[in-house]
N, C-alpha and C. Protein backbone atom coordinates (compact mmCIF):
# COMPACT_ATOMS: atom_id res chain seq x y z
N UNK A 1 97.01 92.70 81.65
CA UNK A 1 97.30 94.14 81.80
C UNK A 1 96.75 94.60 83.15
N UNK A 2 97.67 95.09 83.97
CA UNK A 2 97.00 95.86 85.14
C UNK A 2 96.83 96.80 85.14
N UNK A 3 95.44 97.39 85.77
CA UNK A 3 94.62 98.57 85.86
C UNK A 3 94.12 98.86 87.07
N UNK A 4 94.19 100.03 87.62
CA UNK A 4 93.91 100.72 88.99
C UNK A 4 92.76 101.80 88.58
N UNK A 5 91.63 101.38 88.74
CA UNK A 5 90.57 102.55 88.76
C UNK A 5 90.35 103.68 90.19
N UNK A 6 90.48 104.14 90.59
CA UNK A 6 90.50 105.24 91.67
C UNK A 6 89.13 106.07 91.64
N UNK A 7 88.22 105.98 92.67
CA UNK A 7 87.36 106.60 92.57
C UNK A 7 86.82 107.34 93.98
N UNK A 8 86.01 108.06 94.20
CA UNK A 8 85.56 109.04 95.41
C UNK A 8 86.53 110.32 95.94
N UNK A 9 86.75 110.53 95.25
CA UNK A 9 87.26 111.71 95.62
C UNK A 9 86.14 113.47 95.36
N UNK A 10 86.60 114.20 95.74
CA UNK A 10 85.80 115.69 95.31
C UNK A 10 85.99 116.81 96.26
N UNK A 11 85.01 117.69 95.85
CA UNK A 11 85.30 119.20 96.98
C UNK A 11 84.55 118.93 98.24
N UNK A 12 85.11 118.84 99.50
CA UNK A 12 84.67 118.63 100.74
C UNK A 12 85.15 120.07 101.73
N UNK A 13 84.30 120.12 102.63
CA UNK A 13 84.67 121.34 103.53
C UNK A 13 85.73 120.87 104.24
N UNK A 14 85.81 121.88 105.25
CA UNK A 14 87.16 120.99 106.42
C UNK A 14 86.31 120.53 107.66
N UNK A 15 86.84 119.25 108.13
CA UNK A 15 86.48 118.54 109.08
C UNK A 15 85.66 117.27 108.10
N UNK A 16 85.29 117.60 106.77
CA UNK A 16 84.27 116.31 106.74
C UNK A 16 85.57 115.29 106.18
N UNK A 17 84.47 114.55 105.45
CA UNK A 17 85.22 112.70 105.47
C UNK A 17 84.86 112.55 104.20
N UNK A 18 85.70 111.77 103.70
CA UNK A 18 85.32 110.97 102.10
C UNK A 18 86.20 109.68 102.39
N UNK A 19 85.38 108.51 101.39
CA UNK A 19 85.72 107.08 101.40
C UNK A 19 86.53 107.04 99.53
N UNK A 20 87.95 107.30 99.58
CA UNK A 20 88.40 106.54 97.79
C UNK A 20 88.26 105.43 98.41
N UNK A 21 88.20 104.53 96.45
CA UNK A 21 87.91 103.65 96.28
C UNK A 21 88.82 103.34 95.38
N UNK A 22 89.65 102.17 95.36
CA UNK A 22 90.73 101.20 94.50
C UNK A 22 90.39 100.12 93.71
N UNK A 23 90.01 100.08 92.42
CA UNK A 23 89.75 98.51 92.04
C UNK A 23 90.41 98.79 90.98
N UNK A 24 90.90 96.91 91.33
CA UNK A 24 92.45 96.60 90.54
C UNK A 24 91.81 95.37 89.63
N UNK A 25 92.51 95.11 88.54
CA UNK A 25 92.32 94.10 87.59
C UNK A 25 93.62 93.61 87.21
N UNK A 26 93.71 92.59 86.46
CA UNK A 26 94.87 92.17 85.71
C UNK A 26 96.26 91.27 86.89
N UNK A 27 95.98 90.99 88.19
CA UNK A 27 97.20 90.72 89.38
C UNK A 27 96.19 90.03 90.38
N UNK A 28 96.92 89.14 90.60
CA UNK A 28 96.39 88.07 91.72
C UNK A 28 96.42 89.56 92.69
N UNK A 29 95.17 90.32 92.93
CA UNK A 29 95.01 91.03 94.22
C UNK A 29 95.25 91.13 95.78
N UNK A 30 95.22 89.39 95.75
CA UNK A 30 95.23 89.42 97.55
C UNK A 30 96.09 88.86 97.97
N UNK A 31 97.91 88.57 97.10
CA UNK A 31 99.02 88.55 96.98
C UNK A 31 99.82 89.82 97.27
N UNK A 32 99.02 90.98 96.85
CA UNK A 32 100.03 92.26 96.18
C UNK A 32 99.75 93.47 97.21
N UNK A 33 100.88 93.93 97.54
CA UNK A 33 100.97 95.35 98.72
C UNK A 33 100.60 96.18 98.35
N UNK A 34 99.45 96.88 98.51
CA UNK A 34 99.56 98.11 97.93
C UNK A 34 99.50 99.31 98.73
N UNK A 35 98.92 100.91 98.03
CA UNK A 35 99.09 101.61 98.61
C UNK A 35 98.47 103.48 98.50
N UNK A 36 98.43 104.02 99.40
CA UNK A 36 98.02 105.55 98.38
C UNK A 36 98.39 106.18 98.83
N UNK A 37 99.20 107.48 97.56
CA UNK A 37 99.98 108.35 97.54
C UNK A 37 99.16 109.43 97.39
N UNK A 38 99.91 110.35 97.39
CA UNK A 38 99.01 112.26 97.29
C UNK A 38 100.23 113.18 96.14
N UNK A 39 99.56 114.05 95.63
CA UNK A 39 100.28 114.67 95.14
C UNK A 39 99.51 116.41 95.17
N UNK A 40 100.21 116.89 95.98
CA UNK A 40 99.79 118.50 95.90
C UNK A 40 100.07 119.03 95.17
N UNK A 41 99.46 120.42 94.43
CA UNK A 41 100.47 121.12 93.49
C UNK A 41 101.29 121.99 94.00
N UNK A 42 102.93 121.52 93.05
CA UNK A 42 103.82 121.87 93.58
C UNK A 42 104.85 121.39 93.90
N UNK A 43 104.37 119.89 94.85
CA UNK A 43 105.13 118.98 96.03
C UNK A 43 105.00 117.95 94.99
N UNK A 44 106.08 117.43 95.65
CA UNK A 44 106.42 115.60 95.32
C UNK A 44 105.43 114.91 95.67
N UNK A 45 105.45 113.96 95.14
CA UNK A 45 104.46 112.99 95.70
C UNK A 45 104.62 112.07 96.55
N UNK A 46 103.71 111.55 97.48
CA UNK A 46 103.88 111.39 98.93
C UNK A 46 103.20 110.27 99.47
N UNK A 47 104.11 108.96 100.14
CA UNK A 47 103.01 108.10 100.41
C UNK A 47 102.32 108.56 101.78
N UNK A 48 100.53 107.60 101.92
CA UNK A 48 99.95 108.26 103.00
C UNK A 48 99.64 106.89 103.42
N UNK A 49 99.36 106.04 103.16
CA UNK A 49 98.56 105.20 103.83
C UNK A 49 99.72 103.66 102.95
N UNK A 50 99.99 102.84 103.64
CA UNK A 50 100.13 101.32 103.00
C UNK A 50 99.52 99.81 103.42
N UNK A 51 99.29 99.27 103.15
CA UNK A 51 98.74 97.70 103.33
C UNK A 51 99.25 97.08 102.93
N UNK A 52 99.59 95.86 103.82
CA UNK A 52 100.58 94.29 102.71
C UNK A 52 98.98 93.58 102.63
N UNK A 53 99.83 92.45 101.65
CA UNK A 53 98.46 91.16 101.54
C UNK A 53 98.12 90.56 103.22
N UNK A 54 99.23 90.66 104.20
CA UNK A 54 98.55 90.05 105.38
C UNK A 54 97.89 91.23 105.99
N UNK A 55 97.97 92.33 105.57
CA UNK A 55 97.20 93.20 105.85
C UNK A 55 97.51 94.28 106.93
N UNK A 56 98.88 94.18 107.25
CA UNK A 56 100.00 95.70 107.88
C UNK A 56 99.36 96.97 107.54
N UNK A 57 99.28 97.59 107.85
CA UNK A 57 99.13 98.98 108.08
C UNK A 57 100.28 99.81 108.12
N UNK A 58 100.34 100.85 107.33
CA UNK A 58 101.34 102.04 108.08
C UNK A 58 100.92 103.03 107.20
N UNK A 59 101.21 104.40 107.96
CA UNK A 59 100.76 105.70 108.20
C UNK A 59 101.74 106.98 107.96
N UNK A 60 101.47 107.99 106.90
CA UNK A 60 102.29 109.14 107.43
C UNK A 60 101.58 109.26 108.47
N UNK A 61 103.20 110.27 109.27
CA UNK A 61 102.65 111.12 110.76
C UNK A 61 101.32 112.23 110.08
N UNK A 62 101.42 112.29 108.96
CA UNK A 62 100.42 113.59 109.03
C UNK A 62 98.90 113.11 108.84
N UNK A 63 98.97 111.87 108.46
CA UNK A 63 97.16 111.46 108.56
C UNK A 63 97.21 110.73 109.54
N UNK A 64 98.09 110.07 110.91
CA UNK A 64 97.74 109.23 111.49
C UNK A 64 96.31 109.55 112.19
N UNK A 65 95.19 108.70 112.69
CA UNK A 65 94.60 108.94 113.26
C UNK A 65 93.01 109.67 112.57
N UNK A 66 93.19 110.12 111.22
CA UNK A 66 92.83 110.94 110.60
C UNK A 66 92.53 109.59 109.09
N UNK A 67 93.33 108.66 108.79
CA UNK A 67 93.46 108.53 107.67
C UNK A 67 93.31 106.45 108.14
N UNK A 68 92.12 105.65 107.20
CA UNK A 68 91.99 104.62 107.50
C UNK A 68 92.43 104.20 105.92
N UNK A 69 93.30 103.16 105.88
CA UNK A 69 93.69 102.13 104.67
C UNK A 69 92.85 100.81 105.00
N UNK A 70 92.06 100.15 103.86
CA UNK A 70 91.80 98.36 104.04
C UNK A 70 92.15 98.13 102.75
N UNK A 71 91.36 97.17 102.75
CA UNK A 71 91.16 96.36 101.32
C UNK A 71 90.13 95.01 101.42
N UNK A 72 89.75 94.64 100.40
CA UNK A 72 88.58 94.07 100.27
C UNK A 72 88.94 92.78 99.47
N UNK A 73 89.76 91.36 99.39
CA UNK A 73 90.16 90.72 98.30
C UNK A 73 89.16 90.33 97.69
N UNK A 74 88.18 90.37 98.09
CA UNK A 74 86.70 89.77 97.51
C UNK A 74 86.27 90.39 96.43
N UNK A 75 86.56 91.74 96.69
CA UNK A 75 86.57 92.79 95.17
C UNK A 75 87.46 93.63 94.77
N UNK A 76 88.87 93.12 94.84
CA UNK A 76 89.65 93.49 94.59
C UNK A 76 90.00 95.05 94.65
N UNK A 77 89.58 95.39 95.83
CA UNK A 77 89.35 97.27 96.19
C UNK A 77 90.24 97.39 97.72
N UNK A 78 90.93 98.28 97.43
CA UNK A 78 91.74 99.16 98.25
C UNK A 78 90.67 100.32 98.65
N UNK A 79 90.54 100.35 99.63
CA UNK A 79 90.12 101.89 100.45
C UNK A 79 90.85 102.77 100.92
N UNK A 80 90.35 103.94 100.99
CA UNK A 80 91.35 105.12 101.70
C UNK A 80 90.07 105.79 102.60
N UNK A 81 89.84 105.62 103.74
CA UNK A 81 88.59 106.32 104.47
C UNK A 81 89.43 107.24 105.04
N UNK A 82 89.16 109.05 104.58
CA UNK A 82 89.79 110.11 105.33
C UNK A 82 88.99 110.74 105.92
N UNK A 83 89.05 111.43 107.43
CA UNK A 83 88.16 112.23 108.00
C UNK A 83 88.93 113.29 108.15
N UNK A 84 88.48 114.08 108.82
CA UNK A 84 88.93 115.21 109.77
C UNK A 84 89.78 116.13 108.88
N UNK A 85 89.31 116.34 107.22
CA UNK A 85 90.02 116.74 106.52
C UNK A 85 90.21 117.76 106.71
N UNK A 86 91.58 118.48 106.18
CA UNK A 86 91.98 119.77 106.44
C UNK A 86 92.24 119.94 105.01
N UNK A 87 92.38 121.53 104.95
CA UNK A 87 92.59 122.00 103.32
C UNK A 87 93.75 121.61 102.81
N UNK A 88 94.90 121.42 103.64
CA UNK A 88 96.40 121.00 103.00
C UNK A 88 96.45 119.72 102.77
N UNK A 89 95.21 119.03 103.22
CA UNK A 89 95.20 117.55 102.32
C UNK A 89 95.13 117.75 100.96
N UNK A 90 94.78 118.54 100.68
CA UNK A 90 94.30 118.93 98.98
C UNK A 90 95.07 118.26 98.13
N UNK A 91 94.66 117.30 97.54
CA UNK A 91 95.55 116.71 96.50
C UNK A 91 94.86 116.26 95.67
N UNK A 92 95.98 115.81 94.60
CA UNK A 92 95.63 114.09 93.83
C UNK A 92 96.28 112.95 94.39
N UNK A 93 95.10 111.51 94.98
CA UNK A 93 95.17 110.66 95.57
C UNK A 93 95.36 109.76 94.70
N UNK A 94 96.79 108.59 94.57
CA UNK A 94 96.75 108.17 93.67
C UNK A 94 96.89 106.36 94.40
N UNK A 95 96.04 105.31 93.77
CA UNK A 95 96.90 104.15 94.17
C UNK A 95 97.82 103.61 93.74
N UNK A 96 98.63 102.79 94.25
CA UNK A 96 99.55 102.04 93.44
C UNK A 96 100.17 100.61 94.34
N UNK A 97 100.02 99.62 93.02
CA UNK A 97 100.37 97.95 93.49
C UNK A 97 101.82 98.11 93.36
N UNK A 98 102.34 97.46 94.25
CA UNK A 98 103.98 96.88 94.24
C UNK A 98 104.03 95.54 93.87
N UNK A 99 104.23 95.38 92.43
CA UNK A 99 105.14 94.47 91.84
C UNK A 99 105.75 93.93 91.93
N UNK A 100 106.18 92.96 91.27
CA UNK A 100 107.60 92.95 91.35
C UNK A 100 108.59 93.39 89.97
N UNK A 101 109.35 94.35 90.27
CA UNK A 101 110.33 95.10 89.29
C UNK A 101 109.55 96.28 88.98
N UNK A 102 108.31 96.84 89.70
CA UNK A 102 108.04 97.77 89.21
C UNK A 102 106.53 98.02 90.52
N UNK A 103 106.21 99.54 90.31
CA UNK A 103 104.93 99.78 90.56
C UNK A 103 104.22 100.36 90.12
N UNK A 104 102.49 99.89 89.65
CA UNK A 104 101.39 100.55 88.67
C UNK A 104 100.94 101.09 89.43
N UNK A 105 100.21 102.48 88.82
CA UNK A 105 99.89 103.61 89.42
C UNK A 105 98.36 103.80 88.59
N UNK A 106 97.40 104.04 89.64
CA UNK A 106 95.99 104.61 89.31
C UNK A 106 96.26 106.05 88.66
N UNK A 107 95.13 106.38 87.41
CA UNK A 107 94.88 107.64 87.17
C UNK A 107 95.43 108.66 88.17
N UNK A 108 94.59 108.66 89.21
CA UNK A 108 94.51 109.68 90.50
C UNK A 108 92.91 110.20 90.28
N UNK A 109 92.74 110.27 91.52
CA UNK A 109 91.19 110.88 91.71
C UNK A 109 91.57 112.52 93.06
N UNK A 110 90.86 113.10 92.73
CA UNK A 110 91.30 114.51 93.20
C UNK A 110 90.49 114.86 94.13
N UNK A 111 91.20 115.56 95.36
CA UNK A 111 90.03 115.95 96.83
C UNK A 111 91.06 117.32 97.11
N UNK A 112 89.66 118.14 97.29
CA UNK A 112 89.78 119.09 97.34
C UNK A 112 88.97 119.48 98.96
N UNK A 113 89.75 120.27 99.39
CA UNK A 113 89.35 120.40 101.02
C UNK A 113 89.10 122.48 100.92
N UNK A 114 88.05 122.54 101.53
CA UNK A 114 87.96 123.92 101.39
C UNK A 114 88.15 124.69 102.67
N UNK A 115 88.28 125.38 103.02
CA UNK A 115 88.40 125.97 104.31
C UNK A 115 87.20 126.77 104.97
């Protein structure tokens, strides 16, 4: 059974930084692409950050520069290091592995940016 725990998220001012945290169980980890999405209230949900297993990178335009993706196969953890937060980051940050025939999705862990 695969499971995505999602953790570090919370209420931050604007400009500071928070590190989520991804740990996956149940999937050969350092095979599998993954990734983290946002969901504002309101809006669709939105990818921000992705990683393959060789370890690609890609970026919305709206966190480039602002928004670091890794991963760790050693402990099976996806990172999301965000700085320079602004309040319209405000979301729920969610991860999710690409499969194959499908993709599992973390709870979501929630960051809240204040102004």
């Amino acid at each position: 059974q695969v499971q995505l725990v999602e953790s570090g998220g919370g209420l931050v001012q604007a400009g500071g930084s928070l590190r989520l945290s991804c740990e996956v169980s149940g999937i050969i980890f350092s095979i599998v692409n993954m990734g983290w999405y946002r969901q504002a209230p309101g809006k669709q949900r939105e990818s921000v950050a992705t990683i393959t297993s060789g370890y690609s990178t890609n970026y919305a335009n709206s966190v480039k520069g602002r928004f670091t993706i890794s991963r760790d196969n050693a402990k099976n953890t996806v990172y999301l290091q965000i700085s320079s937060l602004k309040p319209e980051d405000t979301a729920v940050y969610y991860c999710a592995a690409a499969l194959p025939g499908r993709t599992s999705w973390g709870q979501g862990t929630q960051v809240t940016v204040s102004s």
